[in-house]
C-alpha atoms as a PDB file:
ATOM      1  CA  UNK A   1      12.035  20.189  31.476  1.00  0.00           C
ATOM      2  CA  UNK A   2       9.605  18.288  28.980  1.00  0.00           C
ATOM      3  CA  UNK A   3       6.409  17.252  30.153  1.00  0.00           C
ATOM      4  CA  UNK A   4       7.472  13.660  29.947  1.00  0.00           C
ATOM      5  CA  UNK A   5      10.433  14.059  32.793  1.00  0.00           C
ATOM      6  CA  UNK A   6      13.949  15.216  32.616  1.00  0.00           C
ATOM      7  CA  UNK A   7      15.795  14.513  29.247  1.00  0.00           C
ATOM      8  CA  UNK A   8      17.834  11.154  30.257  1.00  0.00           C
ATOM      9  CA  UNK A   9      21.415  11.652  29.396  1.00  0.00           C
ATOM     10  CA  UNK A  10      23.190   9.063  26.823  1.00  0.00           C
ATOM     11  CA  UNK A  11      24.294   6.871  29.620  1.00  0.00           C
ATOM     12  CA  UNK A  12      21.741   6.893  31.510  1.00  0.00           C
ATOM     13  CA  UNK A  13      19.766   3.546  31.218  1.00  0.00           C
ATOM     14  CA  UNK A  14      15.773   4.064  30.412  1.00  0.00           C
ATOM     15  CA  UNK A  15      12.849   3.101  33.675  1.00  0.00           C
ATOM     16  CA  UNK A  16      12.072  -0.458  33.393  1.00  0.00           C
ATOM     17  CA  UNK A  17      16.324  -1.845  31.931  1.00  0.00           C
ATOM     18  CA  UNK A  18      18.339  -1.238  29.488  1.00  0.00           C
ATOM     19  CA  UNK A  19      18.062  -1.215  26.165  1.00  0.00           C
ATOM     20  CA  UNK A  20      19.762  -4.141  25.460  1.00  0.00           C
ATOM     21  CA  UNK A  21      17.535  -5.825  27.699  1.00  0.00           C
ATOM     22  CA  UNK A  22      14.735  -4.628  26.216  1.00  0.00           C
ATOM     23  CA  UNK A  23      15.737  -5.769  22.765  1.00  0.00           C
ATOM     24  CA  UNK A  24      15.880  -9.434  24.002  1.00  0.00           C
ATOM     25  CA  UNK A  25      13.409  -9.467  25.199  1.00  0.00           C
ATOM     26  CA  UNK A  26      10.904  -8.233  22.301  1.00  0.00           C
ATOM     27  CA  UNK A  27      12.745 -10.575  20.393  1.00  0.00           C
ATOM     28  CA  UNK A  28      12.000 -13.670  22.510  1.00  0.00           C
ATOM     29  CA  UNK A  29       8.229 -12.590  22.166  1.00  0.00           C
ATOM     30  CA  UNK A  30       8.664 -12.123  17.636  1.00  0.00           C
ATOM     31  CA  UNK A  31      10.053 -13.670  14.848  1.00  0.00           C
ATOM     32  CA  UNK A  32      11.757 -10.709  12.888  1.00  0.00           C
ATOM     33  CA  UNK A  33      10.814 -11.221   9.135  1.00  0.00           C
ATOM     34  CA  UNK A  34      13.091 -10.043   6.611  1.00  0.00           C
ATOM     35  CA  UNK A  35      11.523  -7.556   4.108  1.00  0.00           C
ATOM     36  CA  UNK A  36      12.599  -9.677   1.415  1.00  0.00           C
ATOM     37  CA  UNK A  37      10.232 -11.898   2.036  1.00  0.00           C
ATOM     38  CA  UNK A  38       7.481  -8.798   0.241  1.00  0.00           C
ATOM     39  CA  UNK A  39       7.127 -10.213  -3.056  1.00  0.00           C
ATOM     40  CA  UNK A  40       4.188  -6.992  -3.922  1.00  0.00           C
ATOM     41  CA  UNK A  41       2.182  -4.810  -2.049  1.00  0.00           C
ATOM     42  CA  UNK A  42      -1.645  -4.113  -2.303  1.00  0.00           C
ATOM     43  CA  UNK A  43      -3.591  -0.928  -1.778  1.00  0.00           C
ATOM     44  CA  UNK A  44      -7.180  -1.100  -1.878  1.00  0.00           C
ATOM     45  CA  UNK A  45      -9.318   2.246  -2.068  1.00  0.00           C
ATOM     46  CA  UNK A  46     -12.713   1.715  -0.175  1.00  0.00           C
ATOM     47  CA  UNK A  47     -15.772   3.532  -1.022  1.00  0.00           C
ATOM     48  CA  UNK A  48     -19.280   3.601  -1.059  1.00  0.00           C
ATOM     49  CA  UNK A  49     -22.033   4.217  -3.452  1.00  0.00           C
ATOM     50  CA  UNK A  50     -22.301   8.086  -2.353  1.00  0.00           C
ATOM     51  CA  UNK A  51     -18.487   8.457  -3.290  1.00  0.00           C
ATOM     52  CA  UNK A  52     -18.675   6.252  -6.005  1.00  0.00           C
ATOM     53  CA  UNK A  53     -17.362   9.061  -8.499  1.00  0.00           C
ATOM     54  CA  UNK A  54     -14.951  10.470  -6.299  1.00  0.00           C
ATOM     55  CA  UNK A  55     -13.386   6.795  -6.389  1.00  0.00           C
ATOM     56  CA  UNK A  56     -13.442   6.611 -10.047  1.00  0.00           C
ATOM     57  CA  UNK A  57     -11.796   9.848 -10.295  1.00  0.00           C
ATOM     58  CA  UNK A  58      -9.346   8.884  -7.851  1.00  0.00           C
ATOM     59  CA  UNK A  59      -8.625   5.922  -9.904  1.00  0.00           C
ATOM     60  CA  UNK A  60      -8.215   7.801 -13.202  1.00  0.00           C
ATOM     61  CA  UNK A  61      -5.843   9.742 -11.036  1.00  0.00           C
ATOM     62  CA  UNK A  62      -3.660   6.691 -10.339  1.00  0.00           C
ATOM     63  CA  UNK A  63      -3.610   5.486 -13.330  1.00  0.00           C
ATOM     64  CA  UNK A  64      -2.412   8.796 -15.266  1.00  0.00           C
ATOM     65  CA  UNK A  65      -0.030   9.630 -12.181  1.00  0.00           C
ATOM     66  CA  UNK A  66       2.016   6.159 -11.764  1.00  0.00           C
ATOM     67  CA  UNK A  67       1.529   4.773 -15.445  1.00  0.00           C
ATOM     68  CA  UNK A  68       3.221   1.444 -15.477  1.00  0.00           C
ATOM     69  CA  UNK A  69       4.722   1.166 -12.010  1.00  0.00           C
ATOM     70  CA  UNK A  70       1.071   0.465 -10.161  1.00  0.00           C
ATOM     71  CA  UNK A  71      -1.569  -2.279 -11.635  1.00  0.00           C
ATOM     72  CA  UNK A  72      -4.963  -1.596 -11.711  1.00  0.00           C
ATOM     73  CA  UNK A  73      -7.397  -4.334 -10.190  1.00  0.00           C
ATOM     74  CA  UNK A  74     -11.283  -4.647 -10.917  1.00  0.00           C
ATOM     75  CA  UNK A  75     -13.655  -1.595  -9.610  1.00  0.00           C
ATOM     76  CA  UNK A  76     -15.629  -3.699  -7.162  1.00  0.00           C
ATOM     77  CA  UNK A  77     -18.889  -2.115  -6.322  1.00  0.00           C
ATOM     78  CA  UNK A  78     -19.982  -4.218  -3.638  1.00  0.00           C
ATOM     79  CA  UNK A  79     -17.784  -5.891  -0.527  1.00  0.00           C
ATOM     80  CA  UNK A  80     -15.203  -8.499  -2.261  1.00  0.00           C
ATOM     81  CA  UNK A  81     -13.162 -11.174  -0.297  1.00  0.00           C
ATOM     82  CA  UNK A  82     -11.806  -9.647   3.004  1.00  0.00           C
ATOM     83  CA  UNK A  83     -13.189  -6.063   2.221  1.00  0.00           C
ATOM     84  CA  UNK A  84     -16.046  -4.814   4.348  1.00  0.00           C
ATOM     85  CA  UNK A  85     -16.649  -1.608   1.566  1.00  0.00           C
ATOM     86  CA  UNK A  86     -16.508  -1.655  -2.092  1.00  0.00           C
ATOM     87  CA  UNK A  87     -13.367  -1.152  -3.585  1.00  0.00           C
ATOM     88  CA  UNK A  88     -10.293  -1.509  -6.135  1.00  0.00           C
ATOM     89  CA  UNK A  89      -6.631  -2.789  -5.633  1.00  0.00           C
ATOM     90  CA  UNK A  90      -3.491  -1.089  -6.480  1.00  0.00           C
ATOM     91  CA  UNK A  91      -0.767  -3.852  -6.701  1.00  0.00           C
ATOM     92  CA  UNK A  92       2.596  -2.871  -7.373  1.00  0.00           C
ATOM     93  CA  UNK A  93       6.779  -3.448  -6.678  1.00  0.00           C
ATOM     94  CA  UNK A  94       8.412  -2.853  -3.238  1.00  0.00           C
ATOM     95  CA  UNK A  95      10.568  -0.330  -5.002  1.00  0.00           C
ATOM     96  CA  UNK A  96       7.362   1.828  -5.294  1.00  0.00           C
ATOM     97  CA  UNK A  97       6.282   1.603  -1.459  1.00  0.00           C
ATOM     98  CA  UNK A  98       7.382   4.912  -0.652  1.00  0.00           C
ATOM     99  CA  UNK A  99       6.091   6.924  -3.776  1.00  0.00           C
ATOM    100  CA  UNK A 100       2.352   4.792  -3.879  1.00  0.00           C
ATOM    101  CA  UNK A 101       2.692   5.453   0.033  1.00  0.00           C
ATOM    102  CA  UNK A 102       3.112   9.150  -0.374  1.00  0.00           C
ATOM    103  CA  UNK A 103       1.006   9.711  -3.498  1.00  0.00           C
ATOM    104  CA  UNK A 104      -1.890   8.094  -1.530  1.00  0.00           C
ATOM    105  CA  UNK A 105      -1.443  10.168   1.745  1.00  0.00           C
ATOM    106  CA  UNK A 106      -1.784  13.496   0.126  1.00  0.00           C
ATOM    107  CA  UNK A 107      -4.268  12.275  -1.762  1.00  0.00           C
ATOM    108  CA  UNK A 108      -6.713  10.052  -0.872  1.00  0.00           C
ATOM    109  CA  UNK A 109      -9.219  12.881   0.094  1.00  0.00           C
ATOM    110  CA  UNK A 110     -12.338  11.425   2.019  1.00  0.00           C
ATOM    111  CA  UNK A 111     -11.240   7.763   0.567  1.00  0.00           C
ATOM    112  CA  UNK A 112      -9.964   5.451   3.030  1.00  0.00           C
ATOM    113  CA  UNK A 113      -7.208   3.261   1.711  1.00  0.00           C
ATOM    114  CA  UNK A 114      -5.866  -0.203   3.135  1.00  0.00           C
ATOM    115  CA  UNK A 115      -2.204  -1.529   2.746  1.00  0.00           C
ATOM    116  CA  UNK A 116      -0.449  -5.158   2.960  1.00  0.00           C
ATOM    117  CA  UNK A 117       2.178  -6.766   1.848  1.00  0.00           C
ATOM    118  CA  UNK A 118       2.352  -9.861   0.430  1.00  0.00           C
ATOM    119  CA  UNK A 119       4.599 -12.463   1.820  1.00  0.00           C
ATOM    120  CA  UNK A 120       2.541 -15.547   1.208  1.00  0.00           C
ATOM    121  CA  UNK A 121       0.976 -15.710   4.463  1.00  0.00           C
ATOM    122  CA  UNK A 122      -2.494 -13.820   3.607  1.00  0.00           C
ATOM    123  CA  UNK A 123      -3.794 -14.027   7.290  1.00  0.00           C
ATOM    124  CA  UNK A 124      -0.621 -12.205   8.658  1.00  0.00           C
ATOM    125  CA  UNK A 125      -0.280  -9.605   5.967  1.00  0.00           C
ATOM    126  CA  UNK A 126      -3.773  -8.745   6.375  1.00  0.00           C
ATOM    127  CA  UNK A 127      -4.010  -8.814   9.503  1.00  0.00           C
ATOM    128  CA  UNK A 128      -0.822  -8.266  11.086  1.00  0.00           C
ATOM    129  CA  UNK A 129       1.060  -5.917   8.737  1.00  0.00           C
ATOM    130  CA  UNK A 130      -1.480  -3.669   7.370  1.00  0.00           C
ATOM    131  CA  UNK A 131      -1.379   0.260   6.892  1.00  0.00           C
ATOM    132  CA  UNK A 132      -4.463   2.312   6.898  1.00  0.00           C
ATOM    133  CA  UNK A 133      -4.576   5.791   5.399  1.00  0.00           C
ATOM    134  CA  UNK A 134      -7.481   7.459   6.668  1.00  0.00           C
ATOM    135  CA  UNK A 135      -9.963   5.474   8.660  1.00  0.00           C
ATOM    136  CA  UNK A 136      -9.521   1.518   9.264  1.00  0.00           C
ATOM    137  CA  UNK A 137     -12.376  -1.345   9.255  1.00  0.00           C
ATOM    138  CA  UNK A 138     -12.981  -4.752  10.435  1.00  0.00           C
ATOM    139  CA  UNK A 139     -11.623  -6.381   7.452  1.00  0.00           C
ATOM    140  CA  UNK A 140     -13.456 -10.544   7.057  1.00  0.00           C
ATOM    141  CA  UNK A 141     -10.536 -12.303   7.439  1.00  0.00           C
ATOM    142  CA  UNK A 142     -12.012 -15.778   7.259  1.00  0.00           C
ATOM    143  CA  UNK A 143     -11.681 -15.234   3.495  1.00  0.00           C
ATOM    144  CA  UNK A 144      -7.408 -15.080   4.069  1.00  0.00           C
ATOM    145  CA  UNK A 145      -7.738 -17.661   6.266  1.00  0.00           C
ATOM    146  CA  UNK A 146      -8.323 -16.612   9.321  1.00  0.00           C
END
């Protein structure tokens, strides 16, 4: 026996309804978006002036690693837009989620990195449907909108 409680078997309905139930109702409560609707996504690497290098070596990183699949943005070095730390975008295809994804996790070292899609509805895709890999940060979103 699991700490959790006995294992339920595969008829047996979950506490609280049934799936099905369950189902309907989170869907009366969200709109389901389509991930077609992710024209790019962004990653931002956030720094600050002691890690300064170790962000320009990360970049230099990116760059030689992913080539032509990622675009490099401007090395801000100073809060930009939405972005409570310096910083510099990755922008690149939905195909490349998973490998951008990946690459960053193992190696981001003590850099905290920021995800969104974009949709077309900044607020919501910075808000809403970010990723953060490492620590996360009150992002400004009056300047999406918000």
């Amino acid at each position: 026996m699991s700490a959790a409680g006995p294992p339920q078997s595969a008829n047996s309905a979950p506490a609280g309804g049934s799936e099905a139930a369950k189902l309907r109702a989170w869907g009366d409560h969200t709109s389901q978006r389509d991930t077609s609707s992710i024209s790019s996504w962004h990653a931002h690497v956030y720094f600050d002036a002691e890690r300064r290098d170790t962000a320009k070596a990360l970049r230099e990183a990116i760059a030689a690693h992913f080539r032509d699949r990622v675009t490099l943005g401007r090395f801000h070095e100073r809060p930009v837009g939405p972005h409570p730390q310096s910083s510099y975008q990755l922008a690149f295809a939905p195909v490349e989620l998973a490998e951008v994804v990946g690459w960053l996790a193992l190696n981001h070292g003590e850099l905290d990195v920021f995800l969104h899609p974009n949709t077309g509805d900044q607020l919501r895709d910075h808000r809403d449907s970010a990723v953060w890999i490492g620590r996360s940060y009150a992002l400004d979103l009056r300047a999406v909108g918000g």
